[in-house]
N, C-alpha and C. Protein backbone atom coordinates (compact mmCIF):
# COMPACT_ATOMS: atom_id res chain seq x y z
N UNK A 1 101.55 114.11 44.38
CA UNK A 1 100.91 113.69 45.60
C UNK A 1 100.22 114.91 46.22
N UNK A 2 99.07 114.49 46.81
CA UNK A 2 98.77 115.70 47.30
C UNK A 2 98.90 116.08 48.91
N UNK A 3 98.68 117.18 49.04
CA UNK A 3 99.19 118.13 50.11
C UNK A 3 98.59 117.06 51.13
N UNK A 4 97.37 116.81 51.50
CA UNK A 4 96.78 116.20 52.26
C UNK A 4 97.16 114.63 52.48
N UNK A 5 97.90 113.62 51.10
CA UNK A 5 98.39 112.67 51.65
C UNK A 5 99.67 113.04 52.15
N UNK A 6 100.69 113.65 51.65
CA UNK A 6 101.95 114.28 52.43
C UNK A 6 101.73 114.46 53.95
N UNK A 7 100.92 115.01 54.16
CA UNK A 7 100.29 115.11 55.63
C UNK A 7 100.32 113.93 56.68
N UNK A 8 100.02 113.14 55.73
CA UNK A 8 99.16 111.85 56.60
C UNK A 8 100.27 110.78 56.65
N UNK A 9 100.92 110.71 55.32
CA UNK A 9 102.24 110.49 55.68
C UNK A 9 103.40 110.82 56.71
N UNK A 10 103.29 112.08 56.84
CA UNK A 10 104.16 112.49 57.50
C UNK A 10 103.90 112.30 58.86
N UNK A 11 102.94 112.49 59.46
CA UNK A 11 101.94 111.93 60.59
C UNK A 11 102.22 110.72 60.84
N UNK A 12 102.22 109.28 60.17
CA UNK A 12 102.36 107.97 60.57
C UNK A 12 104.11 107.64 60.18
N UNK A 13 105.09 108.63 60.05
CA UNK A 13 106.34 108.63 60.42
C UNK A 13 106.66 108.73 61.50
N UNK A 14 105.52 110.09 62.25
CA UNK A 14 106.29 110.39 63.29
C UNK A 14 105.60 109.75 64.09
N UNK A 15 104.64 109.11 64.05
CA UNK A 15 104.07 107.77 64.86
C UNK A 15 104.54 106.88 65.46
N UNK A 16 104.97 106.18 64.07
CA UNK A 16 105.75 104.91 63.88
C UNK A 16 107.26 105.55 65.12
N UNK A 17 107.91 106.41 64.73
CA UNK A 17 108.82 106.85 65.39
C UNK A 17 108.89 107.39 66.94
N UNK A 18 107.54 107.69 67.23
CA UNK A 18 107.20 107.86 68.76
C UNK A 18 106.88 106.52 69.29
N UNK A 19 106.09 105.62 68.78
CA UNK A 19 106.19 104.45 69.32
C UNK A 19 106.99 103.31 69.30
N UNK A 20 107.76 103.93 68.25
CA UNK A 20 109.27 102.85 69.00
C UNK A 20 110.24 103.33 70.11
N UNK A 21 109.96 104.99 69.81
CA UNK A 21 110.62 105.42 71.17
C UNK A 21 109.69 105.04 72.51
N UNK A 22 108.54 105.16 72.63
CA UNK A 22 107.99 104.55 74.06
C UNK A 22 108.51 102.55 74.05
N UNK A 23 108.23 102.22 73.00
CA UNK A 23 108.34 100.66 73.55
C UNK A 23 109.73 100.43 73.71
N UNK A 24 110.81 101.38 73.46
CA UNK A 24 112.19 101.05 73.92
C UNK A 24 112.19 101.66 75.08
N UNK A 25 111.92 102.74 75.71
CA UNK A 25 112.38 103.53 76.64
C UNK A 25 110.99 103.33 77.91
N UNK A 26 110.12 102.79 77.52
CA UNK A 26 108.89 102.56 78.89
C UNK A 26 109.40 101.34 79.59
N UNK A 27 109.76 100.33 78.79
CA UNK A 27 110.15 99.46 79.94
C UNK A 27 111.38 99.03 80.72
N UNK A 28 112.05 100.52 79.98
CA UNK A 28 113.14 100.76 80.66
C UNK A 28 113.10 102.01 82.04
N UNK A 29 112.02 102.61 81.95
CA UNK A 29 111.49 103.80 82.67
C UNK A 29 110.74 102.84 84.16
N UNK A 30 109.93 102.03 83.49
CA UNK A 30 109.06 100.84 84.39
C UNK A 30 110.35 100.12 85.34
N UNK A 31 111.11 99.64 85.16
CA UNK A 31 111.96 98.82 85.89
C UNK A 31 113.10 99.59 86.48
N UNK A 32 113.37 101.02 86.02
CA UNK A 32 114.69 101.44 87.03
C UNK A 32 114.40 102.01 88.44
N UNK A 33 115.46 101.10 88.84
CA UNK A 33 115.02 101.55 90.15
C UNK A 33 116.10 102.35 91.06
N UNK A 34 115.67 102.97 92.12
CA UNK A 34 116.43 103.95 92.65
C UNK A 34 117.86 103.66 94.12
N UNK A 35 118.19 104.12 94.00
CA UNK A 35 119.70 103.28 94.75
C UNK A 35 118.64 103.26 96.25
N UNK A 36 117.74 104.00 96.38
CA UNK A 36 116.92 103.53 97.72
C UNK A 36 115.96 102.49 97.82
N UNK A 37 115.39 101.89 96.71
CA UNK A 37 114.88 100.73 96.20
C UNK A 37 115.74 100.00 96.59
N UNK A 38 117.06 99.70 96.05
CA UNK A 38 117.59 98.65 95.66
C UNK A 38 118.46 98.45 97.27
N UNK A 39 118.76 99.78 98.26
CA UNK A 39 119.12 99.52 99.70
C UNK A 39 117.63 98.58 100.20
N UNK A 40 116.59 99.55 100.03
CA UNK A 40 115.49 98.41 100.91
C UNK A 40 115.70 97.27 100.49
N UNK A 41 115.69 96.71 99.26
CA UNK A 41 115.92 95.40 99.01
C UNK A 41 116.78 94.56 99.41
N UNK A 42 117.95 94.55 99.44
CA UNK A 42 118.75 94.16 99.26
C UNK A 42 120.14 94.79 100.82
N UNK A 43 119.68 95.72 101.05
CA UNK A 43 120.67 95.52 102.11
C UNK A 43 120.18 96.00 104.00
N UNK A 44 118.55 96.30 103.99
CA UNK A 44 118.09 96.85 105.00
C UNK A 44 117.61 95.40 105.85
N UNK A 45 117.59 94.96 105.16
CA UNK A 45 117.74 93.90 106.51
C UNK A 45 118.29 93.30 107.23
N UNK A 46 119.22 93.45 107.03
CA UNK A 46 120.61 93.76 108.11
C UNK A 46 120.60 95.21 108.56
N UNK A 47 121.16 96.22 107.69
CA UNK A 47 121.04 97.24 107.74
C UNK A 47 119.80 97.86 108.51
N UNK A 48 119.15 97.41 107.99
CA UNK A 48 117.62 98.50 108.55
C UNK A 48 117.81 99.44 107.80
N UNK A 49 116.04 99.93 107.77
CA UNK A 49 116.01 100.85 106.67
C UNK A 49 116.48 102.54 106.60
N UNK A 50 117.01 102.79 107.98
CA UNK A 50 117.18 103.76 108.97
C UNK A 50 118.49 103.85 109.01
N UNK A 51 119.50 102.38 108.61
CA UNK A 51 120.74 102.19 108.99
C UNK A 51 121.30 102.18 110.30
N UNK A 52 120.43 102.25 111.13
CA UNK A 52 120.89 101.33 112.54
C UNK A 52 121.43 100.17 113.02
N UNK A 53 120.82 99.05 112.13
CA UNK A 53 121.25 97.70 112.02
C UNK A 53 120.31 96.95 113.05
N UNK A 54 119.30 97.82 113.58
CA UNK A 54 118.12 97.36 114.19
C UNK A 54 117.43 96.02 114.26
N UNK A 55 117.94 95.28 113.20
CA UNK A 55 117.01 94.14 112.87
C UNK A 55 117.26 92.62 113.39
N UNK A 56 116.68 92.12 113.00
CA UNK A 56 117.15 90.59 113.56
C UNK A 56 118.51 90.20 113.00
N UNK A 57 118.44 90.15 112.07
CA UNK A 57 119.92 89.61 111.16
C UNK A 57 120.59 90.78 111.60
N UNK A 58 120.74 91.58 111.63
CA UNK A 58 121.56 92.32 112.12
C UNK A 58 122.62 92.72 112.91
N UNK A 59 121.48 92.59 113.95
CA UNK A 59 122.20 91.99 115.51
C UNK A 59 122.40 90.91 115.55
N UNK A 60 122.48 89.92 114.78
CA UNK A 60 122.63 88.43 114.51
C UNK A 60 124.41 88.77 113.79
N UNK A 61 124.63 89.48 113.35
CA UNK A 61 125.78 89.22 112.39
C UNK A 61 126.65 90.59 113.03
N UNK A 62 126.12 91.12 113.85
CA UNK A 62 126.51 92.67 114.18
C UNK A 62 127.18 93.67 113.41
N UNK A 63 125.67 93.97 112.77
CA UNK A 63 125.78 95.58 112.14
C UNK A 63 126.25 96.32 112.67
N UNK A 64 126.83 97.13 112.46
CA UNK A 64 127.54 98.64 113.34
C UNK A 64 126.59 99.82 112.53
N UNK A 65 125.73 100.33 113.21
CA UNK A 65 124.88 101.56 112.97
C UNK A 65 125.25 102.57 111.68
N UNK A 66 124.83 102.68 111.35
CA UNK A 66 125.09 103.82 109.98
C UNK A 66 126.07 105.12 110.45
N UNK A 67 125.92 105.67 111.76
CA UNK A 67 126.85 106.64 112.25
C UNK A 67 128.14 106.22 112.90
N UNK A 68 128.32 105.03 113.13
CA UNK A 68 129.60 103.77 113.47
C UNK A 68 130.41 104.04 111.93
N UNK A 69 129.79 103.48 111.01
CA UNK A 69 130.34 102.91 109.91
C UNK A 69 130.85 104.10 109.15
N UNK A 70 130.65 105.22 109.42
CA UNK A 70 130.92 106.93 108.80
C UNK A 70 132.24 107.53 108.46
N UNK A 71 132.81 106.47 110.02
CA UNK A 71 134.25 106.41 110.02
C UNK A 71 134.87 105.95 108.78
N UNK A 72 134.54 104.96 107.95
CA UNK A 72 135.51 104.47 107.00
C UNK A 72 134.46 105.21 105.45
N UNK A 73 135.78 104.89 104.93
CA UNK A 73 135.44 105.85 103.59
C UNK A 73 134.32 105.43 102.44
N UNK A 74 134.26 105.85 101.48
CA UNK A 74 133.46 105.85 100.65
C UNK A 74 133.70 104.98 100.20
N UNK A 75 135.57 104.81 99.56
CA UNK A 75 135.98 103.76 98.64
C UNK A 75 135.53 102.26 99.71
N UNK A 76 136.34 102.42 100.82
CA UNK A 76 135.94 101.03 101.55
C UNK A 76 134.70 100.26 101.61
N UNK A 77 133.89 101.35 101.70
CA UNK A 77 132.81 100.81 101.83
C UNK A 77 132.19 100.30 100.69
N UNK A 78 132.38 100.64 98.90
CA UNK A 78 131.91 100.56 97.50
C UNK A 78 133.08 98.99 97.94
N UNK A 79 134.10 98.81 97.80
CA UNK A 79 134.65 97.61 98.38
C UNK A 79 134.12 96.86 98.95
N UNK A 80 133.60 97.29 100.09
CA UNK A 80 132.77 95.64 100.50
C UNK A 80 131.49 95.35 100.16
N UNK A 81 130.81 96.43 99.41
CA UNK A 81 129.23 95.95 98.55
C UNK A 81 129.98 95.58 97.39
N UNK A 82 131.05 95.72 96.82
CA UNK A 82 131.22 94.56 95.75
C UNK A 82 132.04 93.40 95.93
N UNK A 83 132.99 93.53 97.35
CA UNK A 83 133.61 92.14 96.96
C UNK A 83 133.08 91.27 98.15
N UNK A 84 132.14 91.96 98.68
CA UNK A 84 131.28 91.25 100.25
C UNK A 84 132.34 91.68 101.48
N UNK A 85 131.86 91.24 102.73
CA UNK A 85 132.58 91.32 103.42
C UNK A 85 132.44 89.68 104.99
N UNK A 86 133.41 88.79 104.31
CA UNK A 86 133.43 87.91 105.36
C UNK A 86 132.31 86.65 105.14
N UNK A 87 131.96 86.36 106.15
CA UNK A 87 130.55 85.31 105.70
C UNK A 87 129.80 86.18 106.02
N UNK A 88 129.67 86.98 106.45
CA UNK A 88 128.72 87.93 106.73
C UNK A 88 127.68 89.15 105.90
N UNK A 89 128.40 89.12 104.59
CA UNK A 89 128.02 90.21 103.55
C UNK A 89 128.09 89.74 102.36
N UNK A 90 127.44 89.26 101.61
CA UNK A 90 127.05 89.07 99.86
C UNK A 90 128.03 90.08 99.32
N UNK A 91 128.68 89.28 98.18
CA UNK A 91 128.86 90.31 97.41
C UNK A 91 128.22 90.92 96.25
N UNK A 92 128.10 91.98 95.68
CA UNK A 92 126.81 92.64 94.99
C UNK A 92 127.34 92.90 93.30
N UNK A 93 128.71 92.02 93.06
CA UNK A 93 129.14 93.08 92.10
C UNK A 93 128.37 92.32 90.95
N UNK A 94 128.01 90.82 91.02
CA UNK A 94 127.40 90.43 89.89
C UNK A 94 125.85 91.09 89.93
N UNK A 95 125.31 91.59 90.20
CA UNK A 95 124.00 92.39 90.58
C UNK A 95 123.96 93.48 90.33
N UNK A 96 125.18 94.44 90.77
CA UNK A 96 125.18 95.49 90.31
C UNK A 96 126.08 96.24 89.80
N UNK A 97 125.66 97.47 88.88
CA UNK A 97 126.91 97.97 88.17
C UNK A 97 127.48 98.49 89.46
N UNK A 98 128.93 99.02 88.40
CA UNK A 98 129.82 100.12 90.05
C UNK A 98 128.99 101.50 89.73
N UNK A 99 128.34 101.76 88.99
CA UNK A 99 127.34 103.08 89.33
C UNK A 99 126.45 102.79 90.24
N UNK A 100 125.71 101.88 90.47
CA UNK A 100 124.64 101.19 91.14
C UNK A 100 125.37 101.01 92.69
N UNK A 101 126.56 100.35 93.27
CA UNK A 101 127.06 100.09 93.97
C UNK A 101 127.27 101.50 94.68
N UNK A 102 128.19 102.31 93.72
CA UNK A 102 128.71 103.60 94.33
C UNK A 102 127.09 104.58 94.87
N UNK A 103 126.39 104.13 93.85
CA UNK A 103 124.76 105.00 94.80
C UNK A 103 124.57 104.21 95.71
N UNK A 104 124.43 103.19 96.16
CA UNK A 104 123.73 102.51 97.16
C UNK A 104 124.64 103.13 98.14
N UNK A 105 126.21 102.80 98.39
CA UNK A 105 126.96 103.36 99.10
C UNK A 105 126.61 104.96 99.55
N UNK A 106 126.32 105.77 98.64
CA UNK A 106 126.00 106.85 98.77
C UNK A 106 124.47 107.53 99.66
N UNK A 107 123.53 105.98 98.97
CA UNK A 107 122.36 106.41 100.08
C UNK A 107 122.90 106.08 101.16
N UNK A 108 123.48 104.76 101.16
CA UNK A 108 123.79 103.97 102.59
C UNK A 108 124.17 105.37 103.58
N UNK A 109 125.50 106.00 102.95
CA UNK A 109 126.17 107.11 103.77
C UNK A 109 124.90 108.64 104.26
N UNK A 110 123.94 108.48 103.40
CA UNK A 110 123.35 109.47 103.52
C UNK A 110 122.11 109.52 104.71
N UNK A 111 122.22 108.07 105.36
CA UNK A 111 121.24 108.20 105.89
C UNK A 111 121.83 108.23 107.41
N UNK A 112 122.90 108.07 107.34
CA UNK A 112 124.30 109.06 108.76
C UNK A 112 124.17 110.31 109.04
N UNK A 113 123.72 111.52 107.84
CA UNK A 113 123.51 112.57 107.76
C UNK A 113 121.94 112.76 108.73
N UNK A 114 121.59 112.08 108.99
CA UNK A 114 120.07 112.74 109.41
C UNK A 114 120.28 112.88 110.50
């Protein structure tokens, strides 16, 4: 064989092999989303995006402010985004992993810090 098909070969290996790595890993890159994504979504409207509890539903169900809620712990709180809390709170665990849960908790807490 010659030098030049070896080449060309070797070239549409590593082709073939880069583009199965993008079509596995792009539309996995495209859709993840960030534990602050998934708070706006999913828990700022009650919450607010600020964690005040500012909002209509909010004060409808009475949020306690992000610097209220500081008081109770980390674990408690990964507790009630997965097992809900009351009629008042969804629970999240079919939605999300406990990595996913424990970040949201984590932005949730982080936005007490400001």
């Amino acid at each position: 064989m010659s030098l030049i098909r070896r080449v060309l070969q070797l070239h549409k290996v590593h082709f073939a092999a880069a583009a199965l790595m993008l079509a596995i890993t792009l539309p996995l890159a495209l859709h993840a989303q960030t534990a602050e994504d998934d708070y706006n979504k999913k828990c700022a409207v009650c919450h607010g995006k600020d964690g005040l509890g500012n909002t209509a539903k909010g004060k409808k169900v009475h949020v306690k402010d992000v610097h209220a809620n500081m008081k109770d712990s980390q674990a408690d709180m990964i507790k009630a985004v997965t097992d809900g809390k009351g009629d008042d709170m969804d629970s999240y665990k079919k939605e999300f992993t406990p990595e996913q849960i424990k970040a949201l908790v984590d932005y949730y807490r982080s936005l007490g810090q400001k």
